[in-house]
C-alpha atoms as a PDB file:
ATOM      1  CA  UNK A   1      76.192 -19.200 121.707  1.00  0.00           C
ATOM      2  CA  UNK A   2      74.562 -16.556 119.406  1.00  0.00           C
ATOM      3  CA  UNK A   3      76.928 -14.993 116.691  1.00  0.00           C
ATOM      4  CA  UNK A   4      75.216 -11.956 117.652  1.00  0.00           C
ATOM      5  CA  UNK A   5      75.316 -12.498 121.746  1.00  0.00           C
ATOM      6  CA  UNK A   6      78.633  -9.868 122.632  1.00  0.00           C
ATOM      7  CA  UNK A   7      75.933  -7.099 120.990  1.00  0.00           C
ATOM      8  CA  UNK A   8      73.780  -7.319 124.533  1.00  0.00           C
ATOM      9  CA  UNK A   9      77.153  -7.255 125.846  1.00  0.00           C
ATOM     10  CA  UNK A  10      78.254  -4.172 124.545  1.00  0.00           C
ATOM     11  CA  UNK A  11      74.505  -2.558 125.083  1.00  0.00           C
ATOM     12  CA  UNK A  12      74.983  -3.726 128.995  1.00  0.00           C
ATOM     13  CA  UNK A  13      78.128  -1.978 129.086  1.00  0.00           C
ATOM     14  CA  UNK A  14      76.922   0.933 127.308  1.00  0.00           C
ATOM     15  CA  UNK A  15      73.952   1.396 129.615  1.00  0.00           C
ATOM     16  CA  UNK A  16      76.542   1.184 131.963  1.00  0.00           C
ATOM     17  CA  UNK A  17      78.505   3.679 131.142  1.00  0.00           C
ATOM     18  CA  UNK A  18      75.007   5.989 130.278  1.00  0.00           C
ATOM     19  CA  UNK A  19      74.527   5.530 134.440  1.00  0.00           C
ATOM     20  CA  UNK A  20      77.688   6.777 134.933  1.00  0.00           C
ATOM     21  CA  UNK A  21      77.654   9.655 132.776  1.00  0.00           C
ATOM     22  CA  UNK A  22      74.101  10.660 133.984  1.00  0.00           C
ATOM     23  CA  UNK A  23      75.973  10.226 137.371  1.00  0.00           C
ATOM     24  CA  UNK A  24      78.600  12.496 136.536  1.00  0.00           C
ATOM     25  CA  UNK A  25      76.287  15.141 135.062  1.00  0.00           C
ATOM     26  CA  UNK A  26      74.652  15.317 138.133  1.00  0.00           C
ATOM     27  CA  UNK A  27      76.824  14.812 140.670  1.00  0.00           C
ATOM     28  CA  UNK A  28      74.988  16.563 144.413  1.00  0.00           C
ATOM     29  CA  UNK A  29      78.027  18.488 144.686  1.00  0.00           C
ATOM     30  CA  UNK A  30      77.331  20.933 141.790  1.00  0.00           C
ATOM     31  CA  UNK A  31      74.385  22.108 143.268  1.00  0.00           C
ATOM     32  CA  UNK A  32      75.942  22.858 146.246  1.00  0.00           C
ATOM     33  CA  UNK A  33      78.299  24.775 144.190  1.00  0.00           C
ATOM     34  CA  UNK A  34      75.847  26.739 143.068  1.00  0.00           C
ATOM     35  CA  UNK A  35      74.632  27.604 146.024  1.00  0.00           C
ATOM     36  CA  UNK A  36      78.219  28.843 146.768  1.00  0.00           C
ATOM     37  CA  UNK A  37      78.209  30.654 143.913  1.00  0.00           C
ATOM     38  CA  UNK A  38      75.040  32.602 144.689  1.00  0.00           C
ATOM     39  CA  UNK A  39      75.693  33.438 147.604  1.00  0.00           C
ATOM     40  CA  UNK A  40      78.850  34.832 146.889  1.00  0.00           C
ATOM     41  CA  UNK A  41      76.756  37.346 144.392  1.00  0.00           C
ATOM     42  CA  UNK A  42      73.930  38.191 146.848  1.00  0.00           C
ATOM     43  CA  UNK A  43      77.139  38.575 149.122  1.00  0.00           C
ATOM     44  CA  UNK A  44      78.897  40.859 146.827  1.00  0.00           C
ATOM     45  CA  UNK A  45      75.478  42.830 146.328  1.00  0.00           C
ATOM     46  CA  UNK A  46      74.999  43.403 149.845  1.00  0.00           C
ATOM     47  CA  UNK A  47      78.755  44.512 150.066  1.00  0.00           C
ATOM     48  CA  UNK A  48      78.520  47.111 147.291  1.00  0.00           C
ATOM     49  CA  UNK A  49      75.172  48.272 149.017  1.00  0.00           C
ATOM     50  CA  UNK A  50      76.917  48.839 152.052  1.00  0.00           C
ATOM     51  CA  UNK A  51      79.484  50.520 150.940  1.00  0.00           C
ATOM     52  CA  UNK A  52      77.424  53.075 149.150  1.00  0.00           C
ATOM     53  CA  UNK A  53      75.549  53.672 152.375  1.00  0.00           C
ATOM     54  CA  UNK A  54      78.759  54.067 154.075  1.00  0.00           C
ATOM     55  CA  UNK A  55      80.067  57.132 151.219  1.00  0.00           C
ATOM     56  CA  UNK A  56      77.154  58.470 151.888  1.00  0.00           C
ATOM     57  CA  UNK A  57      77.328  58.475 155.355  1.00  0.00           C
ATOM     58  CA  UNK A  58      80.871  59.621 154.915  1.00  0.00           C
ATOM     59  CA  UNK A  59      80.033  62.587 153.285  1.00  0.00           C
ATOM     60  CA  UNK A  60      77.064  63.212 155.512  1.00  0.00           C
ATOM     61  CA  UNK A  61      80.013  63.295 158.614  1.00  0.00           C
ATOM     62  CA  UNK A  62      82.249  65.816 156.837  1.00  0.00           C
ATOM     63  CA  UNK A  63      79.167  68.045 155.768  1.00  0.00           C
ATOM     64  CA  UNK A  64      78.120  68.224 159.593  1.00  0.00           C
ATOM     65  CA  UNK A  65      81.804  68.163 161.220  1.00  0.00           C
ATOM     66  CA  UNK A  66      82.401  71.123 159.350  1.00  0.00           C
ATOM     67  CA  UNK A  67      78.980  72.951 160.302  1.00  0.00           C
ATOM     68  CA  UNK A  68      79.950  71.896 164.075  1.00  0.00           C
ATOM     69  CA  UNK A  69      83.342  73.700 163.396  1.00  0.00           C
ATOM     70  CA  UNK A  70      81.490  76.754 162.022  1.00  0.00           C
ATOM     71  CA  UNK A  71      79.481  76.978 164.943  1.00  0.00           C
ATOM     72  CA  UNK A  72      82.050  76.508 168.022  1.00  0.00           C
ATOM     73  CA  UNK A  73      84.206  79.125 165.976  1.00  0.00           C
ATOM     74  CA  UNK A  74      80.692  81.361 166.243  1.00  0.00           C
ATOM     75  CA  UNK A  75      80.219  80.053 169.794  1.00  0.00           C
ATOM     76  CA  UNK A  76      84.248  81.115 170.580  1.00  0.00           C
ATOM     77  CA  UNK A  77      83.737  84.400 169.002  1.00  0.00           C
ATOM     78  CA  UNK A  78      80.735  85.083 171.329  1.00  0.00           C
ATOM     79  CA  UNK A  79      82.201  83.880 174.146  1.00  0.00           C
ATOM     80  CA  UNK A  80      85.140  86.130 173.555  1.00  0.00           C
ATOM     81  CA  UNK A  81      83.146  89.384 173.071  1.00  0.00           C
ATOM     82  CA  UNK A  82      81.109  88.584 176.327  1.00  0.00           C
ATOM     83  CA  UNK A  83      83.991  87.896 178.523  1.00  0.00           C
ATOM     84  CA  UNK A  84      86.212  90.557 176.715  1.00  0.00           C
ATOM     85  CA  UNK A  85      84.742  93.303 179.112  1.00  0.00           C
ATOM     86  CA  UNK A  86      84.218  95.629 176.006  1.00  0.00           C
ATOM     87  CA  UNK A  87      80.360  94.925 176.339  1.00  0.00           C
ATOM     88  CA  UNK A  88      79.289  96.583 179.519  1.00  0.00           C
ATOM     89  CA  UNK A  89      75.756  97.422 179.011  1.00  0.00           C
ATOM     90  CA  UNK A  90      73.349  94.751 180.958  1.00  0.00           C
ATOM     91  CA  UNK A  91      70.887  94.472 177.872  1.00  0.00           C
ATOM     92  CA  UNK A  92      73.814  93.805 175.347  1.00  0.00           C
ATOM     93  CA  UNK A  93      75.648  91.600 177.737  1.00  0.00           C
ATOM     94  CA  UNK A  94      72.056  89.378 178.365  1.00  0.00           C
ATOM     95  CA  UNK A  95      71.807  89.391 174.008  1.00  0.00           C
ATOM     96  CA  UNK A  96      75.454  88.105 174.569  1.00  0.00           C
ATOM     97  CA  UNK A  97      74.277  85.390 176.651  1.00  0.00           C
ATOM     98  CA  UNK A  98      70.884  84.706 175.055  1.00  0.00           C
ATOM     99  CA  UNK A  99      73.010  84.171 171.844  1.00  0.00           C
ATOM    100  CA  UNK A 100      75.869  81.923 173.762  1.00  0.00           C
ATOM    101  CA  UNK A 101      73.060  80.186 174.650  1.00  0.00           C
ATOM    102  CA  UNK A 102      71.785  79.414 171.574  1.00  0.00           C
ATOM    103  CA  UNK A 103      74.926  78.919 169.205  1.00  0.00           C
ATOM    104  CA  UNK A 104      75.816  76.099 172.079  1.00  0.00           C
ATOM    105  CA  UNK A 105      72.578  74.497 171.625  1.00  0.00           C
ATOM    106  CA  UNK A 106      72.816  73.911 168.068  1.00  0.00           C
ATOM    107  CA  UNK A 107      76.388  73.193 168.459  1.00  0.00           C
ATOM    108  CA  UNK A 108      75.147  70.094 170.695  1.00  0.00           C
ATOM    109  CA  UNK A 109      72.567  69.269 167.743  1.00  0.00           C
ATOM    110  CA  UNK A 110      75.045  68.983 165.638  1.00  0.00           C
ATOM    111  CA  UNK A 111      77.710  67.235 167.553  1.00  0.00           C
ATOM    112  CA  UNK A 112      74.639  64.878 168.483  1.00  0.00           C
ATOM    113  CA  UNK A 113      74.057  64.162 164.847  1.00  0.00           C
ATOM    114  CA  UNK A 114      77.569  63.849 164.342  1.00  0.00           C
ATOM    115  CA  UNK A 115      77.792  61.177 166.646  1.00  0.00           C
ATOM    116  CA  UNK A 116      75.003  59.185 165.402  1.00  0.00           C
ATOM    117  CA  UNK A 117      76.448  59.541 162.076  1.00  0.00           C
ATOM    118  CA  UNK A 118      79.467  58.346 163.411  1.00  0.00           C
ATOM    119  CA  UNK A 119      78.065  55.284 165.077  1.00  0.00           C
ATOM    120  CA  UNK A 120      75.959  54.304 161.824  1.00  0.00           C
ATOM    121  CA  UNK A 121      79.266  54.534 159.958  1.00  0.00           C
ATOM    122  CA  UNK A 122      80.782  52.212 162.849  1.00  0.00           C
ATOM    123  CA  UNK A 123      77.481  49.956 162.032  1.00  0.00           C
ATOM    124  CA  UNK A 124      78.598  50.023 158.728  1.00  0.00           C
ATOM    125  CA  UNK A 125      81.572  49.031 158.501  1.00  0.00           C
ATOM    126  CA  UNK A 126      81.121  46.129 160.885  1.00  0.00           C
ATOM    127  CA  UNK A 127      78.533  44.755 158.473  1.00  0.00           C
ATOM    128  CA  UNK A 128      81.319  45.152 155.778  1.00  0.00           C
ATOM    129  CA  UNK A 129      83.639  43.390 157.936  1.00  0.00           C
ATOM    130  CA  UNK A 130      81.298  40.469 158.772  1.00  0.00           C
ATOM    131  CA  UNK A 131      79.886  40.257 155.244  1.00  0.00           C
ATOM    132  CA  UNK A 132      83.842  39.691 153.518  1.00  0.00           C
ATOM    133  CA  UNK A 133      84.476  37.225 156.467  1.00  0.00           C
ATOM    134  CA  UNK A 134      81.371  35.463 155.410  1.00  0.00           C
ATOM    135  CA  UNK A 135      81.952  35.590 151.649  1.00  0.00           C
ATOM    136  CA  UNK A 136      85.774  34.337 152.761  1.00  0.00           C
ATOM    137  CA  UNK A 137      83.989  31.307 154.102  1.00  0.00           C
ATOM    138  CA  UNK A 138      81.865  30.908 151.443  1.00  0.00           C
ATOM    139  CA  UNK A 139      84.752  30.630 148.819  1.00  0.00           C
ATOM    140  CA  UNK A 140      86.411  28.339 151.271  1.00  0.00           C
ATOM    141  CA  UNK A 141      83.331  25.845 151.078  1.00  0.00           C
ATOM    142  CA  UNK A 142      82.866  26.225 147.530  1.00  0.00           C
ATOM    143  CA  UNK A 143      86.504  25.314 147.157  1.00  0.00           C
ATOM    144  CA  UNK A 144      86.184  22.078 149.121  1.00  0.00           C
ATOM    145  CA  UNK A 145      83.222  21.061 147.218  1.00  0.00           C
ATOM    146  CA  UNK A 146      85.184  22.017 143.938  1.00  0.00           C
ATOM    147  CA  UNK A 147      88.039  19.820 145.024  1.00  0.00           C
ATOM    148  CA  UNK A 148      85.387  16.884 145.796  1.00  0.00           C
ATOM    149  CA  UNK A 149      83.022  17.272 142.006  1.00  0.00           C
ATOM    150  CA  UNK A 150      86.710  16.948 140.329  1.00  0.00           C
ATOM    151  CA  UNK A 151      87.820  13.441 142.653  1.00  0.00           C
ATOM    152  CA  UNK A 152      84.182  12.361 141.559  1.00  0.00           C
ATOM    153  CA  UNK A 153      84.946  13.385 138.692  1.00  0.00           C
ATOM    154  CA  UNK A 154      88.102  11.079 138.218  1.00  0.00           C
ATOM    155  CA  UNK A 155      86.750   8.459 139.818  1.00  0.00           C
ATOM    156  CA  UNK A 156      83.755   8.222 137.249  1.00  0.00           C
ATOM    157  CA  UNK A 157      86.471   8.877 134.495  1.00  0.00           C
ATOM    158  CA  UNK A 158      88.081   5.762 135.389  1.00  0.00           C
ATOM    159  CA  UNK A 159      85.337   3.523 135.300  1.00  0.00           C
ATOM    160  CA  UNK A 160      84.242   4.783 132.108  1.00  0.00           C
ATOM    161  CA  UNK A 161      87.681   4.256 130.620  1.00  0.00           C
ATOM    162  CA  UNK A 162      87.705   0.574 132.077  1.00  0.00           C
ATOM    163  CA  UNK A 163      84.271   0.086 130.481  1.00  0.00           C
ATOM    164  CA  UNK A 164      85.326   1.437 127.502  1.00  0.00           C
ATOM    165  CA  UNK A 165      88.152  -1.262 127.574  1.00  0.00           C
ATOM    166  CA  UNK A 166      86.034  -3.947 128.445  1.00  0.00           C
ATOM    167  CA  UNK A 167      83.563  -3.096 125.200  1.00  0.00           C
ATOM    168  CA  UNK A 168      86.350  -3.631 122.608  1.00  0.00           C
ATOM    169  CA  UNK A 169      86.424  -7.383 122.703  1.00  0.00           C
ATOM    170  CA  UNK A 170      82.714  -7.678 122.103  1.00  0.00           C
ATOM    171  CA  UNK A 171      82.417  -5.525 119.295  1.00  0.00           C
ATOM    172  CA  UNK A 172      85.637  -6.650 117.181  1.00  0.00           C
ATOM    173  CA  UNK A 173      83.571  -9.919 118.141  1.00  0.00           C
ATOM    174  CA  UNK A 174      79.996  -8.732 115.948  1.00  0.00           C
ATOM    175  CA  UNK A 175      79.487  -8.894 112.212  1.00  0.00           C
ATOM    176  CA  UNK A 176      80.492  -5.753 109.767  1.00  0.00           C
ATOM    177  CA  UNK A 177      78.026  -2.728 110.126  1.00  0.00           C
ATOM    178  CA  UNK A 178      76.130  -4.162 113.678  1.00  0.00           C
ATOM    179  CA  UNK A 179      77.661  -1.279 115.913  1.00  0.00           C
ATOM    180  CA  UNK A 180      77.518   1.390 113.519  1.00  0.00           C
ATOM    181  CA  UNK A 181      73.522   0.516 113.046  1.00  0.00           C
ATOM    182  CA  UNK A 182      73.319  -0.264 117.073  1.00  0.00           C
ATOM    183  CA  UNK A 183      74.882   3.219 117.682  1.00  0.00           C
ATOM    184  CA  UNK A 184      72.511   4.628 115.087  1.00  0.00           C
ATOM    185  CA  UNK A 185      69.541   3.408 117.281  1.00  0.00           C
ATOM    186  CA  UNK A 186      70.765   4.069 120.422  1.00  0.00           C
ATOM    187  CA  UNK A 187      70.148   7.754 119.347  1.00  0.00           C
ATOM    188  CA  UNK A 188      67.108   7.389 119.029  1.00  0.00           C
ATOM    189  CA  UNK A 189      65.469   9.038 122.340  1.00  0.00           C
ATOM    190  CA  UNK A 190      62.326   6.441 122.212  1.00  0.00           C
ATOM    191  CA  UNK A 191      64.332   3.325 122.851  1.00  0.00           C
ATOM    192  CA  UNK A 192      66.085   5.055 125.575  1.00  0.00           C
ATOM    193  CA  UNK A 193      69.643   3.783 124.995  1.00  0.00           C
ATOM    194  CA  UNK A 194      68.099   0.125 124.249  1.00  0.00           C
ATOM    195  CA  UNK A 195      69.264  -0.490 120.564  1.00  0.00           C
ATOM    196  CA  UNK A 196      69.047  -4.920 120.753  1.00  0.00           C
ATOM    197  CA  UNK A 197      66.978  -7.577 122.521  1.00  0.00           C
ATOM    198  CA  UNK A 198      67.180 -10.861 122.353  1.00  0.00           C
ATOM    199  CA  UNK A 199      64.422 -13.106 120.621  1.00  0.00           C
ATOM    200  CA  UNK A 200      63.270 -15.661 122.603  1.00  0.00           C
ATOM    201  CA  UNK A 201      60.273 -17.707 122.003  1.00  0.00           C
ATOM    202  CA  UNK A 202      59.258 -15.218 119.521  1.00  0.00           C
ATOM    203  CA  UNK A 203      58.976 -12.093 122.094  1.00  0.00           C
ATOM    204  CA  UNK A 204      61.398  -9.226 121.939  1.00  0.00           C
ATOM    205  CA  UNK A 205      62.961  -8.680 124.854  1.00  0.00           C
ATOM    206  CA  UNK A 206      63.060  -4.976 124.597  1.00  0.00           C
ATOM    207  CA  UNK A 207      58.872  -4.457 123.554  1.00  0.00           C
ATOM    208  CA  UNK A 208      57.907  -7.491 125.075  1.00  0.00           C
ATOM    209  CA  UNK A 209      55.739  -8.258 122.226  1.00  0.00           C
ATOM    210  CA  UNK A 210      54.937 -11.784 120.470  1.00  0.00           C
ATOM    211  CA  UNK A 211      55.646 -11.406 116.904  1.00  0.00           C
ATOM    212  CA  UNK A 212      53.552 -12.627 114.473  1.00  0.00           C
ATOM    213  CA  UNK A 213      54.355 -16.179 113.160  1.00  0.00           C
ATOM    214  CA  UNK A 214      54.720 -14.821 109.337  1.00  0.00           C
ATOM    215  CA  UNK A 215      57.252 -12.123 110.836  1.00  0.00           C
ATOM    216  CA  UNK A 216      58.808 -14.530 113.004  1.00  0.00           C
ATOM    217  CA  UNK A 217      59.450 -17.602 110.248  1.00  0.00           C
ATOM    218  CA  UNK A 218      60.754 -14.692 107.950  1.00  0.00           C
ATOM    219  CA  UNK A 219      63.060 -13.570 110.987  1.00  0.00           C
ATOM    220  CA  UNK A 220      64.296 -16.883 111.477  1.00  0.00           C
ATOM    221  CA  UNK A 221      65.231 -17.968 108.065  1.00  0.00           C
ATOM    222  CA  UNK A 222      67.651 -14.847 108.008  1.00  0.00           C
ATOM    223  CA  UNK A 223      71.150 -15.539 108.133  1.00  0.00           C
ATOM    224  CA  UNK A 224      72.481 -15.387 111.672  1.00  0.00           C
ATOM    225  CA  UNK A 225      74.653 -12.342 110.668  1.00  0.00           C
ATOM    226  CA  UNK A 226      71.935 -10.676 108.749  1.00  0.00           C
ATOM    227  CA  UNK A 227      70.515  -7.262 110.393  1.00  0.00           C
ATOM    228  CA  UNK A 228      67.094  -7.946 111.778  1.00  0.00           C
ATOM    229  CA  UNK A 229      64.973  -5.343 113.227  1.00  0.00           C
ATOM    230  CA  UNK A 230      61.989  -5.754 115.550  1.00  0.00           C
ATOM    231  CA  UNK A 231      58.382  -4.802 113.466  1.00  0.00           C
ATOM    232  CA  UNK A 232      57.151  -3.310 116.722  1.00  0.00           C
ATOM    233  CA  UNK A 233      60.050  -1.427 118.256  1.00  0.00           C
ATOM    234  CA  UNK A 234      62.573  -1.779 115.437  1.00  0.00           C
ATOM    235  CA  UNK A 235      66.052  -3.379 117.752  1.00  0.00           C
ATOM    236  CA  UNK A 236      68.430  -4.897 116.421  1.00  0.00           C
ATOM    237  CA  UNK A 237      67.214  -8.457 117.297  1.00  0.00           C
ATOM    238  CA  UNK A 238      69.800 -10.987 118.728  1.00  0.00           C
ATOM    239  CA  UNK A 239      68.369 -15.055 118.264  1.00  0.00           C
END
């Protein structure tokens, strides 16, 4: 067995563990929670939009009750002086009517507009009520899924912890320096997380390129603990 083997057995497990992070970072859940999460702010929009419709409306009611109370006191006072008996004279009493009439007339405008007023508040407020049930339900959901990224979460904790366990016998296993120049590579976005190959029968493993015979006699005559690099791809090379 190669003095350098355990370092494709700590890249395995690192890869490994790379999966499992990538898995972690994105996990289906936390776009669902995002979703949550937006709707709960187009939610809370339509809310506050509602409820400014509904102050306005508010207002609207009180401007108009009191304009209906204005005119059934007018309409009252009318009433009063043409049932009184102190108007006797036909043409006054027929002004008396005429303007009876029309005081009741816009009263029932009014009272009309009240009411619709009234019912659009009514509109209003159920759309409130509906919209805080919805965003109730919405929390409720994004809870659940909450509760599910964090058991992921722990699960994919746990087996990076175990394969962080299994990866300490193989590297107390390599010569001085190897992991700190494997880790060095592994940075290195191009190899994408592929720091070693092995060398067999003069083709890296990780470029899957022949090496020249001049490179490859030089390679070999190395020490087995030396650090080798690949001329094409530049792993660590493991023969």
């Amino acid at each position: 067995m190669s003095l350098l083997a355990p370092l494709l057995e700590v890249q395995e497990l690192d890869l490994e563990a790379d999966r499992r992070k990538l898995e972690r970072e994105n996990l289906p859940e936390r776009d669902a929670l995002k979703a949550c999460g937006a709707e709960i702010t187009n939610n809370d929009q339509l809310q506050a939009k509602s409820r400014t419709e509904l102050e306005k409306l508010a207002r609207d009611e009180r401007q108009v009750a009191g304009q209906v109370s204005t005119v059934a006191a007018d309409a009252e006072g009318v009433e009063g002086r043409l049932y009184s008996g102190e108007v006797t004279a036909p043409k006054e009493l027929e002004a008396l009517q005429e303007e009876l009439r029309l005081t009741r007339g816009k009263q029932n405008v009014l009272e009309e507009a009240e009411l619709e007023i009234m019912e659009a508040i009514e509109a209003q407020e159920s759309k409130l009520a509906k919209l805080a049930e919805a965003r109730t339900e919405t929390e409720r959901r994004g809870e659940e899924v909450a509760d599910t990224i964090r058991m992921e979460e722990a699960r994919i904790d746990a087996e990076l912890e175990a394969l962080a366990g299994k990866r300490r016998k193989p590297v107390t296993a390599l010569p001085a320096g190897f992991i700190e120049t494997y880790s060095a590579l592994r940075e290195k976005p191009r190899l994408a997380g592929r720091a070693s190959a092995a060398l067999v029968g003069g083709l890296c493993q990780g470029c899957r390129v022949s090496l020249p015979r001049m490179d490859l006699s030089r390679i070999l005559a190395e020490p087995e603990e030396a650090q080798v690099e690949c001329p094409h791809c530049a792993r660590l090379l493991v023969r």
